[in-house]
N, C-alpha and C. Protein backbone atom coordinates (compact mmCIF):
# COMPACT_ATOMS: atom_id res chain seq x y z
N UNK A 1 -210.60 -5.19 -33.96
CA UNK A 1 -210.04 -6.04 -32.92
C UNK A 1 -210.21 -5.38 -31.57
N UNK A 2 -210.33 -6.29 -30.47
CA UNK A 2 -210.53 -5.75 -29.06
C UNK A 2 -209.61 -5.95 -28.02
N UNK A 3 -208.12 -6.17 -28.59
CA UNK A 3 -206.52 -6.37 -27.98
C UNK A 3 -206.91 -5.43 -26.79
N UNK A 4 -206.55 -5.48 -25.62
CA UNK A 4 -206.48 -4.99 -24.48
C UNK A 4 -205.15 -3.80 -24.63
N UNK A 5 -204.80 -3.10 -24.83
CA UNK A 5 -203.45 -2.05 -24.63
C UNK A 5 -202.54 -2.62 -24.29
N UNK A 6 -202.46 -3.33 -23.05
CA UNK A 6 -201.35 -4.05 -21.97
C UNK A 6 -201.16 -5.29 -22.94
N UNK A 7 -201.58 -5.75 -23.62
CA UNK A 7 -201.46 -7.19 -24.13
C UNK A 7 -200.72 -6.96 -25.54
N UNK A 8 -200.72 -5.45 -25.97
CA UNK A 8 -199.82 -5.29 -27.37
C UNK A 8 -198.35 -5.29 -27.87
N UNK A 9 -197.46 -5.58 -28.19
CA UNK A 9 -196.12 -5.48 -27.59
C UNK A 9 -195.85 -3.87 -27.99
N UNK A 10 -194.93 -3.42 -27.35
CA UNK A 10 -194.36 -2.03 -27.05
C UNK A 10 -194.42 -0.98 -28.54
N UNK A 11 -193.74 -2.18 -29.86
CA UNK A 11 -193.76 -1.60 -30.96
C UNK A 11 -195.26 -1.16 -31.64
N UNK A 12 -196.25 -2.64 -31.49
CA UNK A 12 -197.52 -2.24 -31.46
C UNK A 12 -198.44 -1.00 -30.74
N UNK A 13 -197.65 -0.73 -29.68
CA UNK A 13 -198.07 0.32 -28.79
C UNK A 13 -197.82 1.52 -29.88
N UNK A 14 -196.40 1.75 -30.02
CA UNK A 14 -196.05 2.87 -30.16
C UNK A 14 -196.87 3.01 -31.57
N UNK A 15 -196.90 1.95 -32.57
CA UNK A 15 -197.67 2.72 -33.76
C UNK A 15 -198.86 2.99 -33.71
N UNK A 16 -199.92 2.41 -32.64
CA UNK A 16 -201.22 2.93 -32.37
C UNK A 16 -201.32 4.51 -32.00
N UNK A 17 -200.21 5.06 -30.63
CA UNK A 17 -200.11 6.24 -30.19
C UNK A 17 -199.98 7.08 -31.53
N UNK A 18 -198.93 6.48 -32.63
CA UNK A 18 -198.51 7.65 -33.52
C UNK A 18 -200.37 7.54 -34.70
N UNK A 19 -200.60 6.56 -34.53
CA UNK A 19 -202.18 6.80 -35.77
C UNK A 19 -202.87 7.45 -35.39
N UNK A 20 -203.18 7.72 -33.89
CA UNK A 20 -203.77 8.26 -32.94
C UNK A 20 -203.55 9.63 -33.00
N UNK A 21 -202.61 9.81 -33.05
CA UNK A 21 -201.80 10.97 -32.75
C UNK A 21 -202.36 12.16 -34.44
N UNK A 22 -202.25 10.94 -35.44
CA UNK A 22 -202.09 12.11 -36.46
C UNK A 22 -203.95 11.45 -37.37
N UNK A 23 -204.28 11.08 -36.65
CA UNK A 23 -205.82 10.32 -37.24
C UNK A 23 -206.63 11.78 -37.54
N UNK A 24 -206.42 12.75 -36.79
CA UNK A 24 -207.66 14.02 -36.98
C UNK A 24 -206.92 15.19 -37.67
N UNK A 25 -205.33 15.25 -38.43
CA UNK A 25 -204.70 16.27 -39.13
C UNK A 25 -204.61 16.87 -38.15
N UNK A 26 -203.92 16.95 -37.33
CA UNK A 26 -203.48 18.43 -36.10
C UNK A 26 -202.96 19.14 -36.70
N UNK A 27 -202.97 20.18 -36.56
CA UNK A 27 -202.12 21.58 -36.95
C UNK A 27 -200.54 21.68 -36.27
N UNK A 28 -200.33 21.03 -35.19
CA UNK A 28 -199.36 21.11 -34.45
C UNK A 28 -199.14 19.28 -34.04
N UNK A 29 -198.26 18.60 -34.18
CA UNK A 29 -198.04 17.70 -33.53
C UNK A 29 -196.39 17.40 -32.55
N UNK A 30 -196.71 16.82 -31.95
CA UNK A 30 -195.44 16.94 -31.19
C UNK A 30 -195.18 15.17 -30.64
N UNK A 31 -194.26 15.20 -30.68
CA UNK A 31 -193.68 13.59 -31.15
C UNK A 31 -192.67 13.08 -29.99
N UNK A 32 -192.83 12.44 -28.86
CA UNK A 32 -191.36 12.52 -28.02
C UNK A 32 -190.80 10.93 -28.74
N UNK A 33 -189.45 11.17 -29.36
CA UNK A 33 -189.04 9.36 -29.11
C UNK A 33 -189.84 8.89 -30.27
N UNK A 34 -190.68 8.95 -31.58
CA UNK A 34 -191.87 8.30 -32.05
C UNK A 34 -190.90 7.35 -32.88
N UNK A 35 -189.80 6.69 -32.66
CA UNK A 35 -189.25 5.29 -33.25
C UNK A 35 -188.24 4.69 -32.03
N UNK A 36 -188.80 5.15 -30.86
CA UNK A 36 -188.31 4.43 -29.71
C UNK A 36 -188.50 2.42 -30.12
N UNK A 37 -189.73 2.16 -30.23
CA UNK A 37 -189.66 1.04 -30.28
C UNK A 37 -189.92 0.47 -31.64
N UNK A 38 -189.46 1.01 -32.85
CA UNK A 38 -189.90 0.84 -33.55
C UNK A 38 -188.42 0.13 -34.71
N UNK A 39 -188.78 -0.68 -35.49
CA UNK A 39 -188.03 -1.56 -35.98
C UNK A 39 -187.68 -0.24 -37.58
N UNK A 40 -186.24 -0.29 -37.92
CA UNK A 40 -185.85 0.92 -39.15
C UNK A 40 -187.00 1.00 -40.21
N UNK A 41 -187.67 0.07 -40.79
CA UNK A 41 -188.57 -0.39 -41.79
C UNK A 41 -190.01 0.72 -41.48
N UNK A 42 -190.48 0.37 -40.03
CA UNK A 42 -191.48 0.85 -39.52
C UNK A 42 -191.41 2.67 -39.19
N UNK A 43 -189.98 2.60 -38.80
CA UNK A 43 -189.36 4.08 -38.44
C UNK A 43 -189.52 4.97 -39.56
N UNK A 44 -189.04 4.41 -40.96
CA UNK A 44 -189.43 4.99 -41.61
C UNK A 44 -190.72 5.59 -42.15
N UNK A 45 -191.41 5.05 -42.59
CA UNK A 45 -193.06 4.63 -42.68
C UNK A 45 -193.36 5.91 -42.11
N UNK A 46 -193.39 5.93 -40.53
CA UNK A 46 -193.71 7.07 -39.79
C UNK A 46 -193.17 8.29 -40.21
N UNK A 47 -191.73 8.41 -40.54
CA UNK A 47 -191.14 9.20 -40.72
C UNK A 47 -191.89 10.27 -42.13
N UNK A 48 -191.99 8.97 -43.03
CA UNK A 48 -192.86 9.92 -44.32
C UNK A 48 -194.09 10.10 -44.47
N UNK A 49 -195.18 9.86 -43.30
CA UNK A 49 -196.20 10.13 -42.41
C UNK A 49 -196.25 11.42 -41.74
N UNK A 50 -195.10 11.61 -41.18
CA UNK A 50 -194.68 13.12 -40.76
C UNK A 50 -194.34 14.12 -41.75
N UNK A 51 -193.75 13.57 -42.72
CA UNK A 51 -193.35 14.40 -43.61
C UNK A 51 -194.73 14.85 -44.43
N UNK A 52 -195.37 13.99 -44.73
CA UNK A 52 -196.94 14.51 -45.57
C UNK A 52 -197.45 14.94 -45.14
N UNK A 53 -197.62 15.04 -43.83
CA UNK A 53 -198.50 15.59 -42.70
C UNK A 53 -197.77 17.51 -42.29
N UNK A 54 -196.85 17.72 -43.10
CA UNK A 54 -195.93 18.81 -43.00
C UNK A 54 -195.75 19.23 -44.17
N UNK A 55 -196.19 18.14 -45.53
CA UNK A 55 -196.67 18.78 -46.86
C UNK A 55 -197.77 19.75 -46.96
N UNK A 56 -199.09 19.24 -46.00
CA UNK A 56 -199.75 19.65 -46.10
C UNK A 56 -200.34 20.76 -45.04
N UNK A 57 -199.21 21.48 -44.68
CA UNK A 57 -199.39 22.08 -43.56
C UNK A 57 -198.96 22.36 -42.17
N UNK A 58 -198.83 21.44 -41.42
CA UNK A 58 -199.05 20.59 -40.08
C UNK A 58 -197.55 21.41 -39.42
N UNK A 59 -197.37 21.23 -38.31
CA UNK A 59 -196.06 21.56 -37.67
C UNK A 59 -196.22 20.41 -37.12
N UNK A 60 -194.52 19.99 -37.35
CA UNK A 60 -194.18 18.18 -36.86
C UNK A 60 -192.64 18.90 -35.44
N UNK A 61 -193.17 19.14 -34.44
CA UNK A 61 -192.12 18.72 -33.33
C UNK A 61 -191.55 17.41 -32.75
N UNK A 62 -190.39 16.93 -33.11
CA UNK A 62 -190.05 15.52 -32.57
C UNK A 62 -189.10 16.21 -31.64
N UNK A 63 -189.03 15.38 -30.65
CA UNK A 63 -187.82 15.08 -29.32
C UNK A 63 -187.20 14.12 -29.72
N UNK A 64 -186.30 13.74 -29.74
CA UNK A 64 -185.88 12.12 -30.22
C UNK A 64 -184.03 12.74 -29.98
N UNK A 65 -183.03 11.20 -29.79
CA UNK A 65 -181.81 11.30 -29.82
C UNK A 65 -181.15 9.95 -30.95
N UNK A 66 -181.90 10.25 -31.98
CA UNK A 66 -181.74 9.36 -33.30
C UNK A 66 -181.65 10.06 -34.00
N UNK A 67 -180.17 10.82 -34.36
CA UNK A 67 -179.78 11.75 -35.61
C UNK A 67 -180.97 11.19 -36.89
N UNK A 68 -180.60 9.54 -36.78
CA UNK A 68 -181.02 9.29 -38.61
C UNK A 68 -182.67 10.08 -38.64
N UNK A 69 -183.06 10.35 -37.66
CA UNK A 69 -184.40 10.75 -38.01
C UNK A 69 -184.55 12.14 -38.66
N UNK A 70 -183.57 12.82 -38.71
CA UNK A 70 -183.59 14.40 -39.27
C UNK A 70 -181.86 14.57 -39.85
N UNK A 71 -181.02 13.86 -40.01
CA UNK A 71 -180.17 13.98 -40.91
C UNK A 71 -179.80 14.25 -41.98
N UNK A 72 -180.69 13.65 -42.71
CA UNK A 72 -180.98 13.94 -44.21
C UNK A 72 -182.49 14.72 -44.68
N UNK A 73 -182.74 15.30 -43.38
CA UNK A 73 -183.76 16.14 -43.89
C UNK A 73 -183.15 17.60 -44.28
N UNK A 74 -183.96 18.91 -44.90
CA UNK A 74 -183.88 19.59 -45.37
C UNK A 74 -184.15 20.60 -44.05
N UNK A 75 -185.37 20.65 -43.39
CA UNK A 75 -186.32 20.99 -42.24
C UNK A 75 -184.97 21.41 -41.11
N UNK A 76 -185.57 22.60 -40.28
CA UNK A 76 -185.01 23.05 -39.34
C UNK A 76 -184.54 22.05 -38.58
N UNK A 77 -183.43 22.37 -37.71
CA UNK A 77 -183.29 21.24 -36.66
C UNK A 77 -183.00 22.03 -35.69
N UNK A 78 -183.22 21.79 -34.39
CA UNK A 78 -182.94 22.76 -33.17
C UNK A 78 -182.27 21.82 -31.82
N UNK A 79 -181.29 21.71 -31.54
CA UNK A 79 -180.69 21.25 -30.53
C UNK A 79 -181.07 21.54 -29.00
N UNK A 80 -181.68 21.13 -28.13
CA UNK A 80 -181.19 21.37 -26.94
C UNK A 80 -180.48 20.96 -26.40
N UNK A 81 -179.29 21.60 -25.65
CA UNK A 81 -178.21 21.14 -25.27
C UNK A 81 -177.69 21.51 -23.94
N UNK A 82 -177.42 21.24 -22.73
CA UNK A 82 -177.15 21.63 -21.68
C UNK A 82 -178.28 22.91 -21.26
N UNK A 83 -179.21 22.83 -21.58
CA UNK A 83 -180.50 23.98 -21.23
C UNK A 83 -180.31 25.12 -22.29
N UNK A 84 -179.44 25.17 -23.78
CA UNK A 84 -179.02 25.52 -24.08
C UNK A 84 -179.75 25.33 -25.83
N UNK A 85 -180.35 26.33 -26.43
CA UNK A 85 -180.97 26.18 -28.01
C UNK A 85 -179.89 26.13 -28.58
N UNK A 86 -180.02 25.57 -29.61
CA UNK A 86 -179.16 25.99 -31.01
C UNK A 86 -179.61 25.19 -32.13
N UNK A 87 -179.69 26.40 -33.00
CA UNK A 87 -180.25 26.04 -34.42
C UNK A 87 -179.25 25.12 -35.51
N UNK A 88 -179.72 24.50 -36.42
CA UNK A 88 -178.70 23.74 -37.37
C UNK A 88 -179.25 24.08 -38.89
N UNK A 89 -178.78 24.43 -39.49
CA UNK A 89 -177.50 25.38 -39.69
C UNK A 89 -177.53 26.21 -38.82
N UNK A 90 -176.36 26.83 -38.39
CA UNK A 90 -176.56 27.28 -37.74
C UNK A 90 -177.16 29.28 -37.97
N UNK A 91 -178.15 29.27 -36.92
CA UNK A 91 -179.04 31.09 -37.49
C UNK A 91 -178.97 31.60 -35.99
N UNK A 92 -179.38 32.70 -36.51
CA UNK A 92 -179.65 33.83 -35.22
C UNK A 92 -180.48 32.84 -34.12
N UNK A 93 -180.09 33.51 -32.63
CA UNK A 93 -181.37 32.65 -32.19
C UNK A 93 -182.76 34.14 -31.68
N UNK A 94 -182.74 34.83 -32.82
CA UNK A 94 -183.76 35.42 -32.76
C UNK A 94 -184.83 34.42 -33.35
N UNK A 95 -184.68 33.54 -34.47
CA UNK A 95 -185.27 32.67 -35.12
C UNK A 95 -185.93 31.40 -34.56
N UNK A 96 -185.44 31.38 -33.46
CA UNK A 96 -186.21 30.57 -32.33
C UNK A 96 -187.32 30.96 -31.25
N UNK A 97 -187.96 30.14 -31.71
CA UNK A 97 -189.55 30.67 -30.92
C UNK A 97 -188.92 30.29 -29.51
N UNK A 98 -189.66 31.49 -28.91
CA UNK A 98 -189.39 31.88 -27.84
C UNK A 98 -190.52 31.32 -26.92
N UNK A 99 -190.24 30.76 -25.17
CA UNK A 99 -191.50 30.42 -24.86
C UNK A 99 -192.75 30.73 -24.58
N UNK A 100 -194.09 30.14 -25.23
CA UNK A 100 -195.10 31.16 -25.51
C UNK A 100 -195.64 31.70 -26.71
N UNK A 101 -194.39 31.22 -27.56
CA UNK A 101 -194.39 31.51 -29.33
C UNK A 101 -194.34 30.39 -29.92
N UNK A 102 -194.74 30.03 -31.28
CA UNK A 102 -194.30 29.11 -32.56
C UNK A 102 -193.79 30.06 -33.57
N UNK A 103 -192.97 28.89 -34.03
CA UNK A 103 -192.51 29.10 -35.71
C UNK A 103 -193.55 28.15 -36.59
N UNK A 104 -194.25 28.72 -37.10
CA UNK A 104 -195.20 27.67 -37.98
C UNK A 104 -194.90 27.93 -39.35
N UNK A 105 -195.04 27.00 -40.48
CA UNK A 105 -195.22 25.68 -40.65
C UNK A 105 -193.56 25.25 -40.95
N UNK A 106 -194.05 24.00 -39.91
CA UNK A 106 -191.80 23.67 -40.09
C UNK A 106 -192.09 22.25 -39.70
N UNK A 107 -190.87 21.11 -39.89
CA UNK A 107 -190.49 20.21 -39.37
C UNK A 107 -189.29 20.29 -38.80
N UNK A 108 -189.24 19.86 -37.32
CA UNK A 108 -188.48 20.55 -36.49
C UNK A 108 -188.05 19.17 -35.74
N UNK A 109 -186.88 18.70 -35.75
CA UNK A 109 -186.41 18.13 -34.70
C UNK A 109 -185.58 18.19 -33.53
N UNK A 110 -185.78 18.08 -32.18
CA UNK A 110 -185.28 18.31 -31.41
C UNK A 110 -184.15 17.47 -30.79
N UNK A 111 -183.15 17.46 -30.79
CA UNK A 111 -182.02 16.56 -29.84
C UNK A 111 -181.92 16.87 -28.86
N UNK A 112 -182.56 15.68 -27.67
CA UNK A 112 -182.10 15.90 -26.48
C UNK A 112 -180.39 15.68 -26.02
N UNK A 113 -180.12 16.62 -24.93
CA UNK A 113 -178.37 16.20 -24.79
C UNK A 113 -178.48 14.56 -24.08
């Protein structure tokens, strides 16, 4: 199909960016928001897209302020909070990559405050 970008609706947008995003296996992906416009059904989908993509390797960074997206995961979770890290459970924050560093291989979600 030859849909123009501007002519897709927002949700259509966002799942092109995320196929896009993980079409060549990155080693690192980083995710801001990736069920901003996206309907729970579809959210999911992505969600265990990320997760296989972190079976097999991959480091999955999301930004997002949608607990359900890392709630019931197992995977690190790292808060930013008032300019402020913190790990969940909570660990040393020696265990936090520092800027300039990774923690590889993890699924990592981030909460913005």
């Amino acid at each position: 199909y030859a849909t123009p970008a501007e002519e897709l609706s927002r949700g259509e947008q966002q799942r092109v960016s995320i196929a896009r995003a993980v079409a060549n296996f990155p080693e690192i992906l980083l995710a801001d928001e990736p069920s901003g416009n996206l309907d729970p059904e579809t959210t999911a989908l992505v969600m265990d897209l990320f997760h296989e993509h972190n079976r097999r390797g991959a480091t999955i960074l999301i930004a997002t302020h949608d607990r359900s997206l890392y709630q019931a995961t197992s995977h690190r979770m790292i808060e930013l909070r008032y300019g402020r890290l913190r790990t969940e459970p909570a660990e040393a924050v020696d265990n936090v990559a520092l800027p300039g560093t990774a923690v590889l291989p993890s699924l990592t979600a981030v909460e913005e405050a």
